[in-house]
Protein backbone atom coordinates (compact mmCIF):
# COMPACT_ATOMS: atom_id res chain seq x y z
CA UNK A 1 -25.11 -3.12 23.88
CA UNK A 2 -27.35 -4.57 21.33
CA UNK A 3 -30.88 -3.08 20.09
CA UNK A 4 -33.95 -4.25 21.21
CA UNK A 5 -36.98 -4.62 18.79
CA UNK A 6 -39.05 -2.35 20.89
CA UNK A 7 -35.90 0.50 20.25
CA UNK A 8 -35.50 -0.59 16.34
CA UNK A 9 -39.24 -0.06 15.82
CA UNK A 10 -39.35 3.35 18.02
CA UNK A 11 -36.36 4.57 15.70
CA UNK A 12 -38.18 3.64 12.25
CA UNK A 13 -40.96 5.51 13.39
CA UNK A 14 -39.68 8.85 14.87
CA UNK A 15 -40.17 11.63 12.60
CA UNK A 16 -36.74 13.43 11.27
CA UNK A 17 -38.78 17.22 10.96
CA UNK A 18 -39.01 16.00 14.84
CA UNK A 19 -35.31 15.25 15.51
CA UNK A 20 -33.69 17.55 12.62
CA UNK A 21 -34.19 21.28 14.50
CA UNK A 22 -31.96 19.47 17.46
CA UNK A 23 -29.31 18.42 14.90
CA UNK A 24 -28.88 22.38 13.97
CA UNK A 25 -29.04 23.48 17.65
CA UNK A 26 -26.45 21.06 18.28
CA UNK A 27 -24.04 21.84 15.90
CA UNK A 28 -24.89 25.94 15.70
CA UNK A 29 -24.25 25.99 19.76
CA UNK A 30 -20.80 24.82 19.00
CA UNK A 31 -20.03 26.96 16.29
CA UNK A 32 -20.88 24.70 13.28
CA UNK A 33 -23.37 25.97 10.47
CA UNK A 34 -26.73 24.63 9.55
CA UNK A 35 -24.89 24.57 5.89
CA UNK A 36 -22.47 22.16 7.32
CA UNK A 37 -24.89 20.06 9.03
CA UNK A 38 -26.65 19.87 4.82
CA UNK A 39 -23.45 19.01 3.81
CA UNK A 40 -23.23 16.05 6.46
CA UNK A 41 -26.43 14.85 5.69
CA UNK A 42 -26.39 15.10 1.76
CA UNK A 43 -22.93 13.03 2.20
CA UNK A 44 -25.34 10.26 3.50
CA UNK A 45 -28.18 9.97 1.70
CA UNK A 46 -28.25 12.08 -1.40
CA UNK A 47 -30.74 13.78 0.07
CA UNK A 48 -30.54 18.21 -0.94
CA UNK A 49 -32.04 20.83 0.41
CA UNK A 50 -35.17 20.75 -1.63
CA UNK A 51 -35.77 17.17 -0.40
CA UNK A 52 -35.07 18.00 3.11
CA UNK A 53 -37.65 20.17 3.13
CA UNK A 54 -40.23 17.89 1.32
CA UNK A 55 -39.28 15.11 3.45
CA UNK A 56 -39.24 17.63 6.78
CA UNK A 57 -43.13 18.97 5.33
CA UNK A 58 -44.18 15.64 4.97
CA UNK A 59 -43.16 14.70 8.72
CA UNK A 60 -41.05 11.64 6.72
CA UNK A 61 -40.48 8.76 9.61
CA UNK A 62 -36.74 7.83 9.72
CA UNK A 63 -37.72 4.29 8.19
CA UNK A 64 -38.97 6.60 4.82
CA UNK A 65 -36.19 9.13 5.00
CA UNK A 66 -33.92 5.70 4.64
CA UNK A 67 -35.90 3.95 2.21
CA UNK A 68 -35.56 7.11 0.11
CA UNK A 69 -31.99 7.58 0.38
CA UNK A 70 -29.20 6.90 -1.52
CA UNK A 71 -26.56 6.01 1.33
CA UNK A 72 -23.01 6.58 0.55
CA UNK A 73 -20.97 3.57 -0.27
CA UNK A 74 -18.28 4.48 2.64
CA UNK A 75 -20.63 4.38 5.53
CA UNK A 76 -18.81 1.17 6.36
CA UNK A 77 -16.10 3.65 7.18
CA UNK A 78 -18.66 4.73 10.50
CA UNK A 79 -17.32 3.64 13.43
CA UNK A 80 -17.55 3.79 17.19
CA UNK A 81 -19.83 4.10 19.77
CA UNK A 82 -22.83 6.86 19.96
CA UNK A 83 -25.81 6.78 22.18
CA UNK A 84 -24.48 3.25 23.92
CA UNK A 85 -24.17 1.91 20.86
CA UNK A 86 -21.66 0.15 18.78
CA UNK A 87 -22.14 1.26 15.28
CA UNK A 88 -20.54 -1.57 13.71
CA UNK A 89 -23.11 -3.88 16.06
CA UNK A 90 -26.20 -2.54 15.14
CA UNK A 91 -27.89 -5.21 12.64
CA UNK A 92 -31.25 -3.67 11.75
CA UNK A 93 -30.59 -1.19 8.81
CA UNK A 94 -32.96 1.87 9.99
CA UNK A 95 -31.55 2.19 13.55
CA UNK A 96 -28.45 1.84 12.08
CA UNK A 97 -28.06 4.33 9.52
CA UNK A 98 -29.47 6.64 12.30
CA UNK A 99 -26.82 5.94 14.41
CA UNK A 100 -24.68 6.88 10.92
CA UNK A 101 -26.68 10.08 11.03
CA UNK A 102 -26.20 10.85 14.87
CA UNK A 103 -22.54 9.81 14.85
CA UNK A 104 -21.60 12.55 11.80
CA UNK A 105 -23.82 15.08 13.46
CA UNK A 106 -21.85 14.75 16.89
CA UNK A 107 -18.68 15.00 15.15
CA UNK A 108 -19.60 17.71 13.28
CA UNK A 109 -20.60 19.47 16.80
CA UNK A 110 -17.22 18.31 18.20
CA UNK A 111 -15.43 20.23 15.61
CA UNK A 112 -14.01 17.74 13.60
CA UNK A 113 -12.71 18.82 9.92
CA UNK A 114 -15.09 18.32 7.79
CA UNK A 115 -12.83 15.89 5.19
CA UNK A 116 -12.63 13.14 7.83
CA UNK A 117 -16.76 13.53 8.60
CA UNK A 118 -17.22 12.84 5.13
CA UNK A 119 -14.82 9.75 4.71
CA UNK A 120 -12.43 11.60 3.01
CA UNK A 121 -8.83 10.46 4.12
């Protein structure tokens, strides 16, 4: 399945203090902490808990929170499908790096060890 502009551009512009409170219900529901979750997501982009929460007060759009970020060099190393989606197939760098997002979030929920999220070997 490939994106459509129509989903690219709806992605850029959702907000993540929107989408972030259902990342830590996920994961707390199955037994993962909200300190894991800030681990997973400072993996990605850089980003600490300090900037969270400016980017989270500022109601940041997932195009900014990206823009901002400093995206880890093995994100290559995210693979599979989440939401319908192929990571590797997604061309437009916001919706992907989402996807990155949603992908380490769900196997974070799924209980997976935390050295494999992160791309450790």
């Amino acid at each position: 399945m490939t994106t459509t502009p129509a989903h690219d551009q709806r992605i850029a512009q959702m907000t993540f203090s929107y989408v972030y409170p259902h990342y830590v219900n996920k994961v707390e529901k199955k037994g993962r902490t909200k300190e894991e979750l800030l681990t997973v997501i400072e993996w990605l982009t850089g980003y600490d808990d300090n900037a969270l929460a400016k980017l989270i007060d500022q109601k940041a759009t997932f195009e900014t929170f990206f823009e901002n970020a400093s995206i880890n060099p093995n994100t290559h190393l995210i693979t599979g499908v989440i939401c319908g989606y192929r990571i590797e197939n997604i061309t437009t760098p916001p919706t992907k790096k989402k996807r990155y997002l949603d992908k380490l979030v769900d196997e974070l929920a799924k209980g997976r060890k935390m050295d494999e999220i992160l791309r450790k070997g």
